[in-house]
C-alpha atoms as a PDB file:
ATOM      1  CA  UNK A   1      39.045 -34.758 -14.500  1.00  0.00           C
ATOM      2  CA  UNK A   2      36.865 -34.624 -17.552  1.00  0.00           C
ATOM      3  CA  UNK A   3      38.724 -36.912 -20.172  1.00  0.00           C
ATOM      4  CA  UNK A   4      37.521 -37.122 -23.801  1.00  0.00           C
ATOM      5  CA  UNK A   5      37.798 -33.384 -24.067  1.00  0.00           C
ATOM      6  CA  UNK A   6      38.291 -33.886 -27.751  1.00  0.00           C
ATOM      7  CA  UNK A   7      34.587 -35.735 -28.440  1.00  0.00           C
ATOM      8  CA  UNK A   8      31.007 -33.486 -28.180  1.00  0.00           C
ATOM      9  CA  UNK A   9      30.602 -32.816 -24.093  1.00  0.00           C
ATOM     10  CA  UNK A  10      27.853 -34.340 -22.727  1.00  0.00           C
ATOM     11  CA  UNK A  11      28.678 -32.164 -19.608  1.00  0.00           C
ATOM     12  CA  UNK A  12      30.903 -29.208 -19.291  1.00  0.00           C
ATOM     13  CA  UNK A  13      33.188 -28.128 -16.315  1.00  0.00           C
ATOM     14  CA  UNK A  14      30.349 -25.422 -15.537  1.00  0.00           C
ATOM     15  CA  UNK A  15      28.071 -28.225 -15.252  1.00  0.00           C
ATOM     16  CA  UNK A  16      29.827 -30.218 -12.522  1.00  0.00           C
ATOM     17  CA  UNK A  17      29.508 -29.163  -8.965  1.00  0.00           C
ATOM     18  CA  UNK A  18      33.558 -29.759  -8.043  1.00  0.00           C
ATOM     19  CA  UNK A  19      36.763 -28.165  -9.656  1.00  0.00           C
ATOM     20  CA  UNK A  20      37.860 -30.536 -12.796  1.00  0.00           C
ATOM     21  CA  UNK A  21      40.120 -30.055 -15.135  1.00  0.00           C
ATOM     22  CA  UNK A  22      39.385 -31.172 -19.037  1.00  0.00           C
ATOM     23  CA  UNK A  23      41.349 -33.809 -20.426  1.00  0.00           C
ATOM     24  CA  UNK A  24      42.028 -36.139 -23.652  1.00  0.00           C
ATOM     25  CA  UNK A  25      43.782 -39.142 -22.859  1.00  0.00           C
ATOM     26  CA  UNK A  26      44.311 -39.828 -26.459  1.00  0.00           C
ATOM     27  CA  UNK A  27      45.848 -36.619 -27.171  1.00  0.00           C
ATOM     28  CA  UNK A  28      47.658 -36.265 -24.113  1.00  0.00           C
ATOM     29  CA  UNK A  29      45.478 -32.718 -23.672  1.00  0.00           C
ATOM     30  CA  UNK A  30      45.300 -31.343 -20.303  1.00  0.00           C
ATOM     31  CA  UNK A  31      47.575 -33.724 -18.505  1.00  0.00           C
ATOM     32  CA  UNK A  32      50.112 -30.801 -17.173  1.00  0.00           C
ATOM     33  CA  UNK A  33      46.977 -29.119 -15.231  1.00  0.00           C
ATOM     34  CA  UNK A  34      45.639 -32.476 -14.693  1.00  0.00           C
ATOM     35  CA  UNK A  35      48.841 -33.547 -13.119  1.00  0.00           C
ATOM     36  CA  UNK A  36      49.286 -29.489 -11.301  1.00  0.00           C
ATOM     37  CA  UNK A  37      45.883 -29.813  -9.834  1.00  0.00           C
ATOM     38  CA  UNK A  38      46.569 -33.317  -8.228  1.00  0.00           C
ATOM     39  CA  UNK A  39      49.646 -31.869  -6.761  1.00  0.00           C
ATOM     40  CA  UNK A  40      48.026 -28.805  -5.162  1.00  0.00           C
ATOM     41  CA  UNK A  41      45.250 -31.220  -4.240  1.00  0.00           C
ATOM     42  CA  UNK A  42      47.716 -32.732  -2.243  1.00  0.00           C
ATOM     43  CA  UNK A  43      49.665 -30.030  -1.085  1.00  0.00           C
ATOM     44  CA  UNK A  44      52.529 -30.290  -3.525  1.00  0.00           C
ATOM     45  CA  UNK A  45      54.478 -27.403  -3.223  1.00  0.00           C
ATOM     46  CA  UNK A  46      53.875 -26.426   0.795  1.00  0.00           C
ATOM     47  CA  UNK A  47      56.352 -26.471   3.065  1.00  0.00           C
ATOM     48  CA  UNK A  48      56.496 -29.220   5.488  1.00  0.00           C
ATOM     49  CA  UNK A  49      59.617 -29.696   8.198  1.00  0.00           C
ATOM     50  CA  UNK A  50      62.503 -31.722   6.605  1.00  0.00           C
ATOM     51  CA  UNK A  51      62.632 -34.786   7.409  1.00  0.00           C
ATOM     52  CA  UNK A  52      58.449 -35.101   8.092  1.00  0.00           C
ATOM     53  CA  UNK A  53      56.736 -38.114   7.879  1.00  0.00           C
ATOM     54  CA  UNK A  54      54.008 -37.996   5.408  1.00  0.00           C
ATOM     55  CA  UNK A  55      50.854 -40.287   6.803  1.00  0.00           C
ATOM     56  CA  UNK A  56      49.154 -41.911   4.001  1.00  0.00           C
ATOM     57  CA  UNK A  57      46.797 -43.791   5.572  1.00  0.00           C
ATOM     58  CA  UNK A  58      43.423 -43.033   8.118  1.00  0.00           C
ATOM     59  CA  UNK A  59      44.621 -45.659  10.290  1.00  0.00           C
ATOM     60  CA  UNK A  60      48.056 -44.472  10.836  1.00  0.00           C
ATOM     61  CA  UNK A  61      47.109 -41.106  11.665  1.00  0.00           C
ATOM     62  CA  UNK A  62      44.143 -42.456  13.880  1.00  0.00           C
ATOM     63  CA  UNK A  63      47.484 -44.394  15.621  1.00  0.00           C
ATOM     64  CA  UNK A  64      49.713 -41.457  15.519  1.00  0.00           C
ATOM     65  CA  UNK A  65      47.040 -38.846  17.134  1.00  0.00           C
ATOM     66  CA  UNK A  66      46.184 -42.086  19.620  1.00  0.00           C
ATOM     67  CA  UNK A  67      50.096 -42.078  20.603  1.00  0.00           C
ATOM     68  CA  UNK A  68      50.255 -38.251  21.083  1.00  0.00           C
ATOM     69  CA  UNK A  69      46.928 -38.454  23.096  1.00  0.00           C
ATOM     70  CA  UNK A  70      48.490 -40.657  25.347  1.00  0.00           C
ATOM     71  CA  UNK A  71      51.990 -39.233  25.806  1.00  0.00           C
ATOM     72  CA  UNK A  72      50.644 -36.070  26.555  1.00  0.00           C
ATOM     73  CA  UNK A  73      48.550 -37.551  29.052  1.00  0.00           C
ATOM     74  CA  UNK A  74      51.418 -39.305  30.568  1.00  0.00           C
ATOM     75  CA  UNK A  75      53.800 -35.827  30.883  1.00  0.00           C
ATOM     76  CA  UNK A  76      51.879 -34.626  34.067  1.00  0.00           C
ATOM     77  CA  UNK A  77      52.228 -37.665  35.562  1.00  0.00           C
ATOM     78  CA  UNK A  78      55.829 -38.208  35.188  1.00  0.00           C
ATOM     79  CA  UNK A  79      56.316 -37.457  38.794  1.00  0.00           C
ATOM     80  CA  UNK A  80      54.179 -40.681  39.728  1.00  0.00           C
ATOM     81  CA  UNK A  81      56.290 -43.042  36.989  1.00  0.00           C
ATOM     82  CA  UNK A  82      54.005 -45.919  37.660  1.00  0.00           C
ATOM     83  CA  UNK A  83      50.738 -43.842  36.697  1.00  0.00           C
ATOM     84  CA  UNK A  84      52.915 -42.227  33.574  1.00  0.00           C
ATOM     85  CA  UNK A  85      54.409 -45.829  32.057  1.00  0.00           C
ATOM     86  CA  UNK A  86      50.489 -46.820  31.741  1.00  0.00           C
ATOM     87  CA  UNK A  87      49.833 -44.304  29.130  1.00  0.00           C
ATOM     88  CA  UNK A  88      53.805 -44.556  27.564  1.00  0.00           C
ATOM     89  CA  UNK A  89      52.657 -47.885  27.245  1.00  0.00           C
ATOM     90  CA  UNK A  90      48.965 -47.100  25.166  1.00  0.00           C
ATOM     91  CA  UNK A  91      51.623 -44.683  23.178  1.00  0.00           C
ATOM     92  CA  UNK A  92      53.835 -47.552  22.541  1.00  0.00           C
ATOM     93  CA  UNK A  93      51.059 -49.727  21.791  1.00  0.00           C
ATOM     94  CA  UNK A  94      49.721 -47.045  19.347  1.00  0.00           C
ATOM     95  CA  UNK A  95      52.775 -46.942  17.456  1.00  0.00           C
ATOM     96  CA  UNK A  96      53.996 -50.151  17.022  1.00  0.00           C
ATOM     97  CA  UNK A  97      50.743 -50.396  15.222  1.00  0.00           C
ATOM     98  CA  UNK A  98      51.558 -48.362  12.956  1.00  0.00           C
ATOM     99  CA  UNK A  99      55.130 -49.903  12.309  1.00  0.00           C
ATOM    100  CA  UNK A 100      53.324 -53.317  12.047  1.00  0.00           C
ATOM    101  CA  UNK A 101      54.631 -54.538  15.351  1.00  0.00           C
ATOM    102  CA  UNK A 102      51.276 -55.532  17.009  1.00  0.00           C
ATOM    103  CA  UNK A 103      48.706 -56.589  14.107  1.00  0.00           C
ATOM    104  CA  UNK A 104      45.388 -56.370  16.915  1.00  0.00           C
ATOM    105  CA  UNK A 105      42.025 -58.225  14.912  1.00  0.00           C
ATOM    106  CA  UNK A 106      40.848 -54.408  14.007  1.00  0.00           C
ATOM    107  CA  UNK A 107      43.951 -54.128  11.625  1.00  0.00           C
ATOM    108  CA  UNK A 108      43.891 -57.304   9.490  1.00  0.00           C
ATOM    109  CA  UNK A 109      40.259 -56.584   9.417  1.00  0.00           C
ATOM    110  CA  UNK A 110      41.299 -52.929   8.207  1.00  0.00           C
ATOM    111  CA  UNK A 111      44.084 -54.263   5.805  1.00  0.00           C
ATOM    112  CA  UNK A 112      42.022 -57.792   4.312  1.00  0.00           C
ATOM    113  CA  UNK A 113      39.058 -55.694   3.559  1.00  0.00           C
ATOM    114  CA  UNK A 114      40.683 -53.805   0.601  1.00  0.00           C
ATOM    115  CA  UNK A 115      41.704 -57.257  -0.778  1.00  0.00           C
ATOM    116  CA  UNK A 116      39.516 -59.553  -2.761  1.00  0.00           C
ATOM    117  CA  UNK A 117      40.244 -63.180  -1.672  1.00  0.00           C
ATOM    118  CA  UNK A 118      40.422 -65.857  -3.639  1.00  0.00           C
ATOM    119  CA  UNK A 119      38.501 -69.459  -3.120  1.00  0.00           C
END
């Protein structure tokens, strides 16, 4: 977004190298398509399955594509159900991550360094 529309540009939207949208915070200009572009940005609008989870963070879909890695290396082996429970188990493991079961050292490393801490 370029806000301050309503001042002299320094720089137009031809100028920058990425799709922007010209606003004016002070005059509330350009908020709709500001707000219309955020929402197709993020795929407002498309069709996902009811009842879809919507992953908001790298981690948890790092955990989630871990878990299906793993279950789907466990279904051929579902025969043998001692070689099969070793990867249900990395699933498991993999998902109560996500449901902040299991906080492992990589995780409140993950989650602490977003957050400044106080002396």
């Amino acid at each position: 977004a370029l806000n301050k529309s309503d001042l002299p540009a320094a720089a137009g939207p031809r100028e920058i190298p990425a799709p922007c949208v010209e606003v004016s915070a002070t005059r509330g200009a350009g908020l709709e398509r500001l707000a219309a572009s955020i929402g197709a940005a993020l795929g407002e609008g498309k069709q996902a399955a009811e009842g879809a989870p919507l992953v908001l963070t790298v981690r948890h879909r790092r955990a989630l594509e871990e878990a299906d890695a793993a279950v789907a290396r466990a279904l051929p082996l579902l025969e043998d159900g001692e070689l099969a429970a070793v990867h249900l188990r990395e699933s498991l493991s993999a998902l109560a991550a996500v449901v902040g079961e299991t906080p492992s050292e990589e995780v409140l490393r993950e989650i602490f360094s977003r957050f400044c801490v106080g002396k």
